[in-house]
C-alpha atoms as a PDB file:
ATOM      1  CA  UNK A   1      38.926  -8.894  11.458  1.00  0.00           C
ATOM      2  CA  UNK A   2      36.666  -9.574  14.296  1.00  0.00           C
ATOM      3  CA  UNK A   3      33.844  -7.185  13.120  1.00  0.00           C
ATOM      4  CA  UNK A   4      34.168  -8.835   9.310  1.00  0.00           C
ATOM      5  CA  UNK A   5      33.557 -11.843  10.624  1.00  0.00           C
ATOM      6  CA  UNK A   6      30.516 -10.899  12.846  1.00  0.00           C
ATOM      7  CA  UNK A   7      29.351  -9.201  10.060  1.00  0.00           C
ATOM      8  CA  UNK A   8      30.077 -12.482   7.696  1.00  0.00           C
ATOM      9  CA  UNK A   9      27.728 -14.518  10.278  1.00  0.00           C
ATOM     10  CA  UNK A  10      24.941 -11.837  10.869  1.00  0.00           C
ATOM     11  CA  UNK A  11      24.976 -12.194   6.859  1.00  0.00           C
ATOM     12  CA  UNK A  12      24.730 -16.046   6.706  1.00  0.00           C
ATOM     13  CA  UNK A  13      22.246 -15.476   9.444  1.00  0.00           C
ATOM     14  CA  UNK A  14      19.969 -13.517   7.976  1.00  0.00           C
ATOM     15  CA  UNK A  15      19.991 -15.190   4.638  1.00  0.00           C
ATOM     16  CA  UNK A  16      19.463 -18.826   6.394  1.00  0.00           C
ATOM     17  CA  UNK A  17      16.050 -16.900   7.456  1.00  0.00           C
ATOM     18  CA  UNK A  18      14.925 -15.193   4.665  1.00  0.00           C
ATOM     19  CA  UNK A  19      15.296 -18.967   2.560  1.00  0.00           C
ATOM     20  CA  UNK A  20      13.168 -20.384   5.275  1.00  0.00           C
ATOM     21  CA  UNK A  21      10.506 -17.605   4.575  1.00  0.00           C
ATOM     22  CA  UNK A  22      10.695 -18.657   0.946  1.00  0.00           C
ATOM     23  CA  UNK A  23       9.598 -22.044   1.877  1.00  0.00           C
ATOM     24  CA  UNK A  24       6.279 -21.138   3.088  1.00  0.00           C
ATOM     25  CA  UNK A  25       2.987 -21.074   0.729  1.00  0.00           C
ATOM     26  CA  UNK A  26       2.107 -17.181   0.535  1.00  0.00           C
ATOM     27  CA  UNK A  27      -1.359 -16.021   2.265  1.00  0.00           C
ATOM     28  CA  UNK A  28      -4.072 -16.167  -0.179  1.00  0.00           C
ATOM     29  CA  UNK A  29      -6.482 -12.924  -0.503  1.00  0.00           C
ATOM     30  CA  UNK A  30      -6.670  -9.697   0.454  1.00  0.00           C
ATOM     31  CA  UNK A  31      -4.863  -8.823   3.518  1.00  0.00           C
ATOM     32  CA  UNK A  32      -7.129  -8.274   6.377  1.00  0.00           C
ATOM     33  CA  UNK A  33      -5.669  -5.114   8.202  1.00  0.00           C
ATOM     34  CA  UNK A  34      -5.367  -5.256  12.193  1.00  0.00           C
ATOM     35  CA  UNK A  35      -4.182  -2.658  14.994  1.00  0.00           C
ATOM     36  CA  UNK A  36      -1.555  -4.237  17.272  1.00  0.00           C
ATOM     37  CA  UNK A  37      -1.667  -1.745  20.604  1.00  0.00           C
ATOM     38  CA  UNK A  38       1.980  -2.024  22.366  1.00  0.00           C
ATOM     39  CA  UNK A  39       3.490  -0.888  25.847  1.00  0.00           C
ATOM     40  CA  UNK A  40       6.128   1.525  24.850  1.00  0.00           C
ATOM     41  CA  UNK A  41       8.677  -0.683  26.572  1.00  0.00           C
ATOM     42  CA  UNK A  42       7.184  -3.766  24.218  1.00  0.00           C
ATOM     43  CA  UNK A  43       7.339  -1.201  21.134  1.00  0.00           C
ATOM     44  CA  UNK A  44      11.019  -0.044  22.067  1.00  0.00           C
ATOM     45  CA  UNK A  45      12.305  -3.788  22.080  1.00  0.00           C
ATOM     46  CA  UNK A  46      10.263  -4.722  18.934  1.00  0.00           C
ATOM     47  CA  UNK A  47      12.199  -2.067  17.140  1.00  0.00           C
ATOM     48  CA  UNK A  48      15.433  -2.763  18.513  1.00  0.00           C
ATOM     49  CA  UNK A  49      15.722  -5.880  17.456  1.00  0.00           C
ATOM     50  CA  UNK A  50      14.114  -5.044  14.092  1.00  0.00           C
ATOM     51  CA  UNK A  51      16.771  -2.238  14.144  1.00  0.00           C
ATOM     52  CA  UNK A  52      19.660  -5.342  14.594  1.00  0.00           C
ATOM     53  CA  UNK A  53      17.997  -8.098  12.695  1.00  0.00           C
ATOM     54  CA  UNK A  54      17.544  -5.567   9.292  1.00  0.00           C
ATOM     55  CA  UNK A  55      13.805  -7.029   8.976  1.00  0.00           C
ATOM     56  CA  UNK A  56      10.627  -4.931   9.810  1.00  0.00           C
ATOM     57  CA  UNK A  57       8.717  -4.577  12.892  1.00  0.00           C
ATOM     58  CA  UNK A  58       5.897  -6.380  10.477  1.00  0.00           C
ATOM     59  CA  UNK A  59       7.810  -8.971   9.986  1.00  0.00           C
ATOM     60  CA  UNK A  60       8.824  -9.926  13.547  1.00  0.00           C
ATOM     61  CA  UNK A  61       4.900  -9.587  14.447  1.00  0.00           C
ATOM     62  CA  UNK A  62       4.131 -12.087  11.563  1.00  0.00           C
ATOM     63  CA  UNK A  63       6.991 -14.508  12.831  1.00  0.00           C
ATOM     64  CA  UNK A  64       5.334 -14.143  16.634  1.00  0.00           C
ATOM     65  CA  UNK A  65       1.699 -15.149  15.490  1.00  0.00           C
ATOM     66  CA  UNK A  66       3.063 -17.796  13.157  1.00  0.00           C
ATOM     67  CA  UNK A  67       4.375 -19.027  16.224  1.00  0.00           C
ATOM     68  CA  UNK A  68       1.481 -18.485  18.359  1.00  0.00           C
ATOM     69  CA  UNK A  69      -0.556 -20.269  15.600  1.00  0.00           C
ATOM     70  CA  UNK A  70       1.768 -23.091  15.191  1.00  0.00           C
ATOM     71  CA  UNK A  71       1.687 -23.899  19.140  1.00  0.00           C
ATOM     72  CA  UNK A  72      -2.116 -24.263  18.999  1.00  0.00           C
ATOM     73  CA  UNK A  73      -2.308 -26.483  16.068  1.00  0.00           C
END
């Protein structure tokens, strides 16, 4: 019962995220495409926790310049 439940809150987890994701307005135009160069140790952990989070690395890299943008607003 312990891993149902675990699994119960890594479900209520991940769908609490993906409704916040809804709430934002979506980019406007053409995506502008950009080369991210990583460390293998910073590209290991980035797919890790992609790997345990079920999302893409591309998603985790939005969420981290989001953030990077929000803090110099």
């Amino acid at each position: 019962m312990v891993k149902r439940a675990g699994l119960q809150a890594r479900s209520a987890s991940v769908k609490a995220a993906m409704e916040a994701g809804r709430d934002k307005d979506p980019p406007k135009g053409k995506p502008v495409l950009q080369t991210v160069r990583l460390d293998p140790e910073r590209h290991e952990l980035l797919r890790t926790i992609a790997f345990h989070e079920r999302v893409s690395m591309h998603s985790l890299l939005i969420e981290g310049v989001d953030m990077v943008l929000a803090k110099h607003k």
